[in-house]
Protein backbone atom coordinates (compact mmCIF):
# COMPACT_ATOMS: atom_id res chain seq x y z
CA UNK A 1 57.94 -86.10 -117.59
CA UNK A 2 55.97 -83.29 -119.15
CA UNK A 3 52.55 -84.98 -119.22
CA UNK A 4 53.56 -85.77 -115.22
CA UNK A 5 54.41 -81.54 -114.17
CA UNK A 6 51.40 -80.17 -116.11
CA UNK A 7 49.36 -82.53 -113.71
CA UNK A 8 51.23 -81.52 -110.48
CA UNK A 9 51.04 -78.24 -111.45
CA UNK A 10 47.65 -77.67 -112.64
CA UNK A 11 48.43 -76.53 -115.73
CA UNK A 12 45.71 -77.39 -118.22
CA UNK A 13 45.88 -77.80 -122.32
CA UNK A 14 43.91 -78.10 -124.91
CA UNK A 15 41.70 -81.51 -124.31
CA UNK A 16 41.95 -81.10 -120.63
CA UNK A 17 44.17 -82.02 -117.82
CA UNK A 18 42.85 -81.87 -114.58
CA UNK A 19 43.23 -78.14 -112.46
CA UNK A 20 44.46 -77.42 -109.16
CA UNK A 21 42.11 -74.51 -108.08
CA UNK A 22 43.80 -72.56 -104.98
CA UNK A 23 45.15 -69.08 -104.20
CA UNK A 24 48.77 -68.48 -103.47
CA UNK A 25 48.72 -64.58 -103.28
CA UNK A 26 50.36 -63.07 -100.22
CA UNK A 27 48.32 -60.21 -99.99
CA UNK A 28 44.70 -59.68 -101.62
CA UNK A 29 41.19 -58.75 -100.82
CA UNK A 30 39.42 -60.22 -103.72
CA UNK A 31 41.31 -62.72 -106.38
CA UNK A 32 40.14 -64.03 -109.79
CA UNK A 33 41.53 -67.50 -110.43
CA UNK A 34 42.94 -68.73 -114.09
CA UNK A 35 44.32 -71.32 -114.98
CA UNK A 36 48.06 -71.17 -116.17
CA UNK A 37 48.42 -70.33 -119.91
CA UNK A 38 44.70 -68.89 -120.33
CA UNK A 39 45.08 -65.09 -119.82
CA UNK A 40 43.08 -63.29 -121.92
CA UNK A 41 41.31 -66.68 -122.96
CA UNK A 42 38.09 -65.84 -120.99
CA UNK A 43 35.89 -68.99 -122.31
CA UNK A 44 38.91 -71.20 -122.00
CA UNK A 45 39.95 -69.87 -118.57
CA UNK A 46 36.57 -70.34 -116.83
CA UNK A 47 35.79 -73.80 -118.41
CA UNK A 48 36.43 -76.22 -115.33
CA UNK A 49 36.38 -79.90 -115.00
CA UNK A 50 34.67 -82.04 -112.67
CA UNK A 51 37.62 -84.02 -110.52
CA UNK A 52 39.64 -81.01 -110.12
CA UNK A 53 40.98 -79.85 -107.10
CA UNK A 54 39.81 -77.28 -104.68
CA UNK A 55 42.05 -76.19 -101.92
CA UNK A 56 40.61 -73.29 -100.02
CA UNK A 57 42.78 -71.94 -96.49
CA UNK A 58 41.32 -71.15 -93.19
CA UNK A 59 40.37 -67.75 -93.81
CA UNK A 60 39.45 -67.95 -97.17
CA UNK A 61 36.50 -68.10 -99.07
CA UNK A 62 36.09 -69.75 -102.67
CA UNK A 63 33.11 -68.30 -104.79
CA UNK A 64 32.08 -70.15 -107.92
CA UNK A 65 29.71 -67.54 -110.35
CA UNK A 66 27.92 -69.42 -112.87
CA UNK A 67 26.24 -66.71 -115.78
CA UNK A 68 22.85 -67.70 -116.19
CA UNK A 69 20.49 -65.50 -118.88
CA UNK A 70 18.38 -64.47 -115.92
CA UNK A 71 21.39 -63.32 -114.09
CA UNK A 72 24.25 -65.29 -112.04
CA UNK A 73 24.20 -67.56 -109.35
CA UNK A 74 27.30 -68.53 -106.99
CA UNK A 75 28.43 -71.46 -104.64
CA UNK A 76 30.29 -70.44 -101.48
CA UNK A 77 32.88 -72.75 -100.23
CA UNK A 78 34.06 -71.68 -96.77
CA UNK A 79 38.17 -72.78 -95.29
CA UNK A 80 39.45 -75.10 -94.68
CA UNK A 81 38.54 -77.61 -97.65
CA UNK A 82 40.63 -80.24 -99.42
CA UNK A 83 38.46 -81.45 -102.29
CA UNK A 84 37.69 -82.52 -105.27
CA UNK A 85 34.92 -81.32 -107.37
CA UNK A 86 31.92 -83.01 -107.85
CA UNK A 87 28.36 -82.02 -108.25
CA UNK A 88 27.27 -83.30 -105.43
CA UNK A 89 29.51 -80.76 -103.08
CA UNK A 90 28.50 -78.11 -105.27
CA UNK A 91 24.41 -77.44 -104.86
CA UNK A 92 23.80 -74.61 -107.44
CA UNK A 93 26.24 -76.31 -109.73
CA UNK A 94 23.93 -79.65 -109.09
CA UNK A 95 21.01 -77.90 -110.37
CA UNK A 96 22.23 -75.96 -113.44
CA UNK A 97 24.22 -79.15 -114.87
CA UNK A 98 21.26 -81.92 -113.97
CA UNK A 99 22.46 -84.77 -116.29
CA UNK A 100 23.91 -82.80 -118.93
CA UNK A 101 27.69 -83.83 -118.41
CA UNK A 102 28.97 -86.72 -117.29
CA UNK A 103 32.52 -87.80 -116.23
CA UNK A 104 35.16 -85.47 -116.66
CA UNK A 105 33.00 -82.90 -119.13
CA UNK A 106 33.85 -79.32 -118.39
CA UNK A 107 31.47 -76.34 -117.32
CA UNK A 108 31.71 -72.63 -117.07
CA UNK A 109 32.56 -70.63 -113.55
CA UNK A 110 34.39 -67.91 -112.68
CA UNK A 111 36.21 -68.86 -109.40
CA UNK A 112 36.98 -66.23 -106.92
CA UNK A 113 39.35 -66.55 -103.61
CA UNK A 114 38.01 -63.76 -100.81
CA UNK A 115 40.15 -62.96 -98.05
CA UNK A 116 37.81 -62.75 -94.88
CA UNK A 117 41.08 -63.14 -92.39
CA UNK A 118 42.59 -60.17 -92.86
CA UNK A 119 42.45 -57.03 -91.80
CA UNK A 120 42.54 -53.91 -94.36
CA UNK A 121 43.89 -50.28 -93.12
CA UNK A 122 43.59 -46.92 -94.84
CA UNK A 123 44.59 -44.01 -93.47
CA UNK A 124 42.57 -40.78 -93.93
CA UNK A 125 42.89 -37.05 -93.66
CA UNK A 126 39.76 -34.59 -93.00
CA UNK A 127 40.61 -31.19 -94.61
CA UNK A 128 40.39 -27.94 -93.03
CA UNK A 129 36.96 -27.55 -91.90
CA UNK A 130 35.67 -24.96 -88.78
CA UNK A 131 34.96 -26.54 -85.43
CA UNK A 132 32.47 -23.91 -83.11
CA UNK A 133 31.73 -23.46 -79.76
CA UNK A 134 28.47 -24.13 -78.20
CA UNK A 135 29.39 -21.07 -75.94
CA UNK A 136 30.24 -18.68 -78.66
CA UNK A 137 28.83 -19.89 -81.94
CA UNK A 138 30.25 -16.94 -84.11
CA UNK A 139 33.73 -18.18 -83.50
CA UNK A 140 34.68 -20.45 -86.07
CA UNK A 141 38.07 -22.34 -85.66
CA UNK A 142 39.93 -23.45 -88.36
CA UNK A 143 40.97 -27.29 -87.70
CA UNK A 144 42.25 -31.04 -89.98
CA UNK A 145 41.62 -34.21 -88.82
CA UNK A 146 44.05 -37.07 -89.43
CA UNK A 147 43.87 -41.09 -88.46
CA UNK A 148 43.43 -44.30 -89.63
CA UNK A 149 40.36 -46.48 -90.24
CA UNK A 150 40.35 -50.65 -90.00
CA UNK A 151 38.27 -52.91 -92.02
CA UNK A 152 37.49 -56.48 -93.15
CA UNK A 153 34.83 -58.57 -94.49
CA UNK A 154 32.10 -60.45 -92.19
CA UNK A 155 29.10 -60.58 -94.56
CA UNK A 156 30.80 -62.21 -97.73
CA UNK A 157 27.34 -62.20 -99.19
CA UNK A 158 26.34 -58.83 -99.28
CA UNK A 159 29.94 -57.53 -100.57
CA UNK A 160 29.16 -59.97 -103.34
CA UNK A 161 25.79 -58.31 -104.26
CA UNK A 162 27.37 -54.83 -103.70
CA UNK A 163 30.66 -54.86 -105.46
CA UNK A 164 31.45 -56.43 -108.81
CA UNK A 165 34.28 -59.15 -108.87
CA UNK A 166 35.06 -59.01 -112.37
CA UNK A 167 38.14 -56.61 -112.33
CA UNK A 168 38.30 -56.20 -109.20
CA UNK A 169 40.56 -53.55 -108.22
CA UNK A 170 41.34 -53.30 -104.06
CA UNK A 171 43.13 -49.48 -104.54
CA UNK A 172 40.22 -48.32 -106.39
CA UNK A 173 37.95 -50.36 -103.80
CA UNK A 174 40.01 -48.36 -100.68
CA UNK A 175 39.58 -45.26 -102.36
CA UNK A 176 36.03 -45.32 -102.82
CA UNK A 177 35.98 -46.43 -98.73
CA UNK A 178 38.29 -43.58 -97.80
CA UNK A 179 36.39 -41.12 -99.93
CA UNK A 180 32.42 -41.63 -98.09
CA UNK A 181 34.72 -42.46 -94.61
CA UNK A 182 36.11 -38.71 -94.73
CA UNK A 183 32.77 -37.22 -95.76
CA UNK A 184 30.75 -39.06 -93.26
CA UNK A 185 33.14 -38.15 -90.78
CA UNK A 186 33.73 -34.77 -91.02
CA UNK A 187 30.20 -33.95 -90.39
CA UNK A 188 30.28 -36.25 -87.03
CA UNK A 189 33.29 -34.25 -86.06
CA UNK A 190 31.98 -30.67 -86.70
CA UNK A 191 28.75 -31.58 -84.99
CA UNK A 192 30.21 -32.98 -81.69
CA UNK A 193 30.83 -29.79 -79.45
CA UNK A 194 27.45 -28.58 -80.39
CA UNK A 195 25.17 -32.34 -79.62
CA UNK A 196 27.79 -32.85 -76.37
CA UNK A 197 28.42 -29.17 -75.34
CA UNK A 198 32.05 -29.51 -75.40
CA UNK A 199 34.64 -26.80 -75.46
CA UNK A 200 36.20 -26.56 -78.88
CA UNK A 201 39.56 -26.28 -76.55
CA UNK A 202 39.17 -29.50 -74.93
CA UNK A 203 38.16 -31.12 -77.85
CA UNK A 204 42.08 -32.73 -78.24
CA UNK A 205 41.42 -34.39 -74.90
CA UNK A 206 38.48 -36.63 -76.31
CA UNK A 207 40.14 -38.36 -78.99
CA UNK A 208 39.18 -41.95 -77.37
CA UNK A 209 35.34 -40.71 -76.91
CA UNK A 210 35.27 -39.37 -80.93
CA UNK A 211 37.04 -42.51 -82.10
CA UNK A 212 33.87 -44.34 -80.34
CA UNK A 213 31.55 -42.20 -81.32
CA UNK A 214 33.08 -41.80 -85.38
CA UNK A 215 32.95 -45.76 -85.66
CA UNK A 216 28.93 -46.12 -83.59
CA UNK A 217 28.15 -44.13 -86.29
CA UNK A 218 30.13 -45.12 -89.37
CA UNK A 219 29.97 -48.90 -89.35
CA UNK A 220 26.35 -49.06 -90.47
CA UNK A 221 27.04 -46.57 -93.53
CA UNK A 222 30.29 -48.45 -94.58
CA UNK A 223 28.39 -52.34 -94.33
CA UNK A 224 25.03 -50.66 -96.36
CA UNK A 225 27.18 -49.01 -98.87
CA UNK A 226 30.29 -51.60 -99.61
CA UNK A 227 29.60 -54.54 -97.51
CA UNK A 228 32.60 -54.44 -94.86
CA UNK A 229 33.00 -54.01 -91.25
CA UNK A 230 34.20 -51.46 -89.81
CA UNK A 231 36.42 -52.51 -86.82
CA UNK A 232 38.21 -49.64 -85.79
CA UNK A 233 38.54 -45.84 -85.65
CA UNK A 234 42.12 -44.44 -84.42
CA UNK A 235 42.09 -40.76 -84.25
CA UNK A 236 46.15 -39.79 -84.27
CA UNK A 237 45.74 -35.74 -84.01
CA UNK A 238 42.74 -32.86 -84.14
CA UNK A 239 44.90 -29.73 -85.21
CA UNK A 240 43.09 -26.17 -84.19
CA UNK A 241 44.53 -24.10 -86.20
CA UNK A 242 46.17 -21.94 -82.78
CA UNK A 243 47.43 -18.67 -84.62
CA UNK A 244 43.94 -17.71 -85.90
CA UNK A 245 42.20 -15.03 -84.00
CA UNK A 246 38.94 -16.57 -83.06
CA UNK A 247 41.25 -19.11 -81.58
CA UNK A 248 43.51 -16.68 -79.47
CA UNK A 249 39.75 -15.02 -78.55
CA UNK A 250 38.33 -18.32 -77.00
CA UNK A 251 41.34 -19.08 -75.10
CA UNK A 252 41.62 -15.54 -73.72
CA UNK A 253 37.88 -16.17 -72.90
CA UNK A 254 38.00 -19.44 -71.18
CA UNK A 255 41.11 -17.94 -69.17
CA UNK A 256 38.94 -15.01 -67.72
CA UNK A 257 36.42 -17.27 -67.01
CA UNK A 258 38.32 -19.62 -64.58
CA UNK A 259 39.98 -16.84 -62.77
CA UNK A 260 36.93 -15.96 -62.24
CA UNK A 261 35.28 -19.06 -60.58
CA UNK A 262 38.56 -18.97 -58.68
CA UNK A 263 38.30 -15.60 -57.32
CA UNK A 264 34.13 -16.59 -56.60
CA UNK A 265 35.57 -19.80 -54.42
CA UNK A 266 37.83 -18.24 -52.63
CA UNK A 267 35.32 -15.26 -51.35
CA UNK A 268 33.25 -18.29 -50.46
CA UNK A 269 35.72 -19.71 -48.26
CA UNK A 270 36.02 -16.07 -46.55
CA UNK A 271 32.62 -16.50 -45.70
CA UNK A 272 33.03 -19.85 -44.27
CA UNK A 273 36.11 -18.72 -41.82
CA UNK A 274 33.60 -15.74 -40.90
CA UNK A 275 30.63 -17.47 -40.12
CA UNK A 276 33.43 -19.79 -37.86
CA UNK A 277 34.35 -17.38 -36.51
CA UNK A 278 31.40 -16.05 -35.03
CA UNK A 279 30.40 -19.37 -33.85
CA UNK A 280 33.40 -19.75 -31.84
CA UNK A 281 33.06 -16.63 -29.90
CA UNK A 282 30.31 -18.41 -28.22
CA UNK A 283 30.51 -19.74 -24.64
CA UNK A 284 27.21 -20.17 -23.05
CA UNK A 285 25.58 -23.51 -22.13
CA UNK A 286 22.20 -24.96 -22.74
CA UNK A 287 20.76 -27.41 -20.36
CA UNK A 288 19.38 -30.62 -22.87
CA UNK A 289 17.29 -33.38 -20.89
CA UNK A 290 19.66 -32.41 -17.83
CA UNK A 291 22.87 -32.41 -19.84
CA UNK A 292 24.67 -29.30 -20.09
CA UNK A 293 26.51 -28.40 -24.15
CA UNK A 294 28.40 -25.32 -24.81
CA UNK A 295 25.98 -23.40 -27.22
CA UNK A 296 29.01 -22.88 -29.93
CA UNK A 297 28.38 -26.84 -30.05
CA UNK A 298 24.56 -26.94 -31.20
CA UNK A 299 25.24 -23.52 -33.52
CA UNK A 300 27.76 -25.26 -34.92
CA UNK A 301 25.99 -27.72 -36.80
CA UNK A 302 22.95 -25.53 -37.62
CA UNK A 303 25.43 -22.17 -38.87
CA UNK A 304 28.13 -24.92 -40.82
CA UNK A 305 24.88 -26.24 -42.55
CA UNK A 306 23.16 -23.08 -43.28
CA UNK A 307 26.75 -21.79 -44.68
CA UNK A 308 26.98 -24.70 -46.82
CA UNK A 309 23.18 -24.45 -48.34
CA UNK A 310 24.25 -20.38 -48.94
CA UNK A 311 27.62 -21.40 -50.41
CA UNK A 312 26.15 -24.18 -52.65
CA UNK A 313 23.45 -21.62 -53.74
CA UNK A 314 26.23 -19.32 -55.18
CA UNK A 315 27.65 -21.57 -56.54
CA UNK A 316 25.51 -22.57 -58.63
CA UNK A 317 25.62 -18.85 -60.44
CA UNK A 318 29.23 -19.00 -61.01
CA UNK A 319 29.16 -19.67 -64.59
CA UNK A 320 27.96 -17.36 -67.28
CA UNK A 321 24.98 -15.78 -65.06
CA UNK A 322 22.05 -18.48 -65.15
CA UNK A 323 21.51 -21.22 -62.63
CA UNK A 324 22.99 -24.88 -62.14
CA UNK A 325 19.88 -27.34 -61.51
CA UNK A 326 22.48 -29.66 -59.69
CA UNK A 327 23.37 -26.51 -57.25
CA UNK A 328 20.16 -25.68 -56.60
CA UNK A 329 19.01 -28.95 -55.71
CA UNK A 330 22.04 -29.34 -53.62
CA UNK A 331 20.95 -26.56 -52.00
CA UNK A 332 17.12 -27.76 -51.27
CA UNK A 333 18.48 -31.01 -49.95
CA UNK A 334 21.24 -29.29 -47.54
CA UNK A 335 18.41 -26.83 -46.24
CA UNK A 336 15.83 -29.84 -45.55
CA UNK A 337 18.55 -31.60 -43.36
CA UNK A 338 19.44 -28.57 -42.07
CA UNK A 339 15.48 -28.03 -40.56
CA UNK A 340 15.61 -31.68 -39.41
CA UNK A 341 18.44 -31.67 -37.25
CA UNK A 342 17.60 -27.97 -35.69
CA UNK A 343 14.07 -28.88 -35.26
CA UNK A 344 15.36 -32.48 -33.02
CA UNK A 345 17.41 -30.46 -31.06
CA UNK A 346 16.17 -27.43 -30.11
CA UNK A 347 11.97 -29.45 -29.78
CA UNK A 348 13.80 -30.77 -26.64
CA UNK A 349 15.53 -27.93 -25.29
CA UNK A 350 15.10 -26.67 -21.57
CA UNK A 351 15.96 -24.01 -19.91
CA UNK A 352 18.92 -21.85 -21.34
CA UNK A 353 20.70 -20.10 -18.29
CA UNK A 354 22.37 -17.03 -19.48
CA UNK A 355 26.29 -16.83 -19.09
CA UNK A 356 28.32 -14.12 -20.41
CA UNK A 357 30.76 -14.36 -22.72
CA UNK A 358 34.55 -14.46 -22.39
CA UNK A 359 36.78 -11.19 -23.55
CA UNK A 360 38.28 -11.37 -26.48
CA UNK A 361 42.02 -11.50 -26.51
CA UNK A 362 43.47 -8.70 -28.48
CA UNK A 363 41.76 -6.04 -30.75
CA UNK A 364 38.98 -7.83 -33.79
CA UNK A 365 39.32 -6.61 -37.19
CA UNK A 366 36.70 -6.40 -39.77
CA UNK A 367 37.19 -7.48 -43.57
CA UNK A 368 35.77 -5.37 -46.53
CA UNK A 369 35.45 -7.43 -49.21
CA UNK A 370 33.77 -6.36 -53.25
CA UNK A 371 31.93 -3.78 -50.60
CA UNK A 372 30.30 -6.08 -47.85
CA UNK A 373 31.66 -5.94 -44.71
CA UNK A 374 32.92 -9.29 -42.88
CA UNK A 375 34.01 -10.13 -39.56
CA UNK A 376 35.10 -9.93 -36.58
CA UNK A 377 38.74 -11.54 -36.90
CA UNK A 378 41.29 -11.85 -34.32
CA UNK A 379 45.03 -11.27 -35.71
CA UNK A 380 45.65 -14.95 -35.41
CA UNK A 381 42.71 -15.70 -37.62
CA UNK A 382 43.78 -13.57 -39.90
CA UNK A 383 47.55 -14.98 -39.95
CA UNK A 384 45.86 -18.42 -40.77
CA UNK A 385 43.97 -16.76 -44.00
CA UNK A 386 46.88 -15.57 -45.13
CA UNK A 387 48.82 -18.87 -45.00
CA UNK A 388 46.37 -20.10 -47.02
CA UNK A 389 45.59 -17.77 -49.63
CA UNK A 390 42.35 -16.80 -48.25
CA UNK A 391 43.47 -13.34 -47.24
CA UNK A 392 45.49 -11.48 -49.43
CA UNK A 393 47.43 -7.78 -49.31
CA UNK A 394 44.02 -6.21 -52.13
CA UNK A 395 41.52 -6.42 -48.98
CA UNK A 396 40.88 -3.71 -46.80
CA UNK A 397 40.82 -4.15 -42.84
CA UNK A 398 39.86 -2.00 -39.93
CA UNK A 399 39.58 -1.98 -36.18
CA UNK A 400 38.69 0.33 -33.41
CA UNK A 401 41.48 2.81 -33.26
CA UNK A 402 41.73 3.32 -37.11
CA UNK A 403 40.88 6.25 -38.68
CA UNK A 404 40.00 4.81 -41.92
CA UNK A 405 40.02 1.45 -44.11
CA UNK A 406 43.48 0.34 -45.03
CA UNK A 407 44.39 -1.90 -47.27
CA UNK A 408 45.58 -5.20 -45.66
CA UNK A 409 49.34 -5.25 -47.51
CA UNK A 410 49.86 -1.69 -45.84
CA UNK A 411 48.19 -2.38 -42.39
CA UNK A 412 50.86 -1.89 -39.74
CA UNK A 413 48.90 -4.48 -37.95
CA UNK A 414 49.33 -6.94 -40.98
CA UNK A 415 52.33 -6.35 -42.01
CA UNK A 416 54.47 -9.23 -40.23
CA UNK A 417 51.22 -11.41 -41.02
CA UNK A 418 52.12 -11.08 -44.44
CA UNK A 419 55.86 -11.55 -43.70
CA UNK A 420 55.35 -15.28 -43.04
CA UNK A 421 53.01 -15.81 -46.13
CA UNK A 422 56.18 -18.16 -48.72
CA UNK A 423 56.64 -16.41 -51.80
CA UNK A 424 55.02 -18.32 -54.90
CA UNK A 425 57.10 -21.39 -55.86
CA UNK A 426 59.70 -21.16 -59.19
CA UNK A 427 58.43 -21.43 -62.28
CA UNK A 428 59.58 -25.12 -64.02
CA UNK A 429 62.76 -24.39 -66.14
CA UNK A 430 61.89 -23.70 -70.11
CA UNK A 431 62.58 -27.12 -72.55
């Protein structure tokens, strides 16, 4: 009964019973295989016998290393395989034997199960390290990185030529990974804002875009330097470090800055409602291949598109003082279609018999605005700029009859204008 377990075991004793050469282990990376009772018996334990068997699972791969003088040489058995061993399903071991054993004469290996199905995670920590803006680059903000990194093995061949087998230790081996991951990484991270022009504030918003960009340029340095794939970069938090004072500085900053650009748009849109304005005052006709148009009609068109080329023009100085390309282009293209459509119409034009203009209803006011004077306005105009923000109680309005300026919030005129304006909606309620 003993001779019979040590053979369905694959346990083998002195003068040789036949091994069972397979890997059991639940969780592994690289695994040496010895046979039971030969720890610490290193000839013993890597003298193998042809006819044993080699059971290898999908997913694994079995690596025989045979020492040579001149250095070693391996046979690579990919899973699934059911086998037994023979020379002539082992190539290398084919040529280093020849005819020198026969039957069931043993030969030295070390046999090694690699684990090329699973999938290895570490997680990694980037310590405090300063993150500047392209914007302001004396501002400095402290900030950590923290995520996780997956990898496995695809090239079995070159993690055999990079990493030794012999004592193979898969902490030390994820250590080693973590170690060049955070280094490599930290410089990809402190260099994005300046290569992308990104806002160190908004930088928490692009955690999908750096985990693509952190494993583009990773993978390469990971498979050169320790033969495994990188498969994917998971980025859980970029911490600024929001109680330093560069910090409070750029987000005081960027604040003043879009209050700004809001204030800019909404003088812009008190230009439009002027130059509207003007255009609707308009009530004479123009006689067009014997068709008669109101003249506000044609203007329209030509004084909407001019606006629009002016608007898009200051627009494109609304950031820190230079020039957008996009808005001046913009600009070009709007004043090209602008000289195409007034130069069809009015190439065809006939006579223009004069008609006067109707009376305006009510008294026109006049806007000051940052010192240039806009208008005319009639009240019910100006009711409609207040409803929606465009007008507010800061300007200064005048008409005939007024001695001076006054400022809009203390016009009598404006006063029930204002009335109807809704107060600002409540603030959300505090978590």
């Amino acid at each position: 009964m003993s001779l019979f377990n040590d053979l369905l075991f694959g346990q083998k004793r002195e003068g040789g019973w036949l091994d069972v050469i397979r890997c059991d282990e639940p969780d592994y990376l690289v695994w040496k295989w010895r046979p039971a009772g030969t720890e610490g018996a290193t000839h013993k334990e890597n003298a193998l016998r042809f006819g044993s068997s080699l059971r290898v699972k999908d997913g694994e791969l079995a690596v025989f290393v045979y020492p040579q003088n001149d250095g070693t040489q391996q046979d690579y058995i990919l899973g699934p395989q059911d086998r037994m061993i023979r020379t002539l399903n082992l190539p290398v071991l084919s040529e280093l034997l020849g005819g020198a054993y026969g039957g069931d004469s043993p030969f030295q290996a070390e046999v090694y199960f690699i684990n090329l199905a699973g999938n290895n995670q570490l997680r990694f920590g980037i310590p405090e390290f300063d993150l500047f803006d392209p914007r302001f680059p004396d501002l400095g903000v402290p900030c950590t990185v923290r995520g996780s990194l997956t990898f496995n093995l695809t090239n079995y061949q070159q993690f055999i030529k990079l990493n030794r087998l012999v004592n193979f230790s898969l902490e030390d081996f994820n250590e080693q990974i973590r170690s060049a991951f955070t280094r490599k990484a930290k410089s990809v991270v402190a260099n994005v804002p300046i290569e992308q022009g990104l806002p160190v504030l908004q930088i928490e918003r692009k955690l999908d875009e750096l985990c693509a960009l952190l494993q583009e340029r990773l993978r390469p340095v990971l498979e050169d330097d320790f033969g495994v794939n990188l498969k994917r970069v998971d980025i859980g938090a970029i911490e600024l470090d929001k109680a330093h004072p560069h910090y409070q500085q750029l987000k005081l900053t960027t604040a003043d800055q879009q209050t700004k650009l809001a204030q800019a748009q909404t003088d812009i849109g008190i230009v439009n409602l002027a130059e509207n304005a003007r255009i609707q005052r308009k009530d004479t006709e123009l006689q067009v291949e014997g068709r008669n148009f109101p003249v506000h009609q044609l203007d329209l068109q030509a004084s909407v598109l001019h606006a629009a080329a002016d608007n898009l023009g200051q627009m494109s100085q609304l950031g820190d003082g230079g020039y957008s390309a996009a808005g001046l282009m913009t600009g070009v293209a709007v004043g090209g279609l602008v000289g195409q459509q007034m130069g069809g119409m009015f190439g065809s034009l006939g006579r223009i018999p004069a008609m006067p203009p109707p009376p305006p209803a009510g008294p026109l006011y006049h806007l000051a605005l940052r010192g240039q004077t806009l208008g005319t306005f009639t009240l019910e105009q100006l009711r409609q700029m207040a409803l929606n923000g465009t007008l507010t109680t800061n300007h200064h309005v005048w008409r005939e009859g007024f001695a001076a300026w006054e400022l809009a919030g203390q016009s009598a005129d404006l006063v029930p204008v204002f009335a109807e304006v809704p107060p600002p909606p409540p603030a959300p309620p505090q978590p």
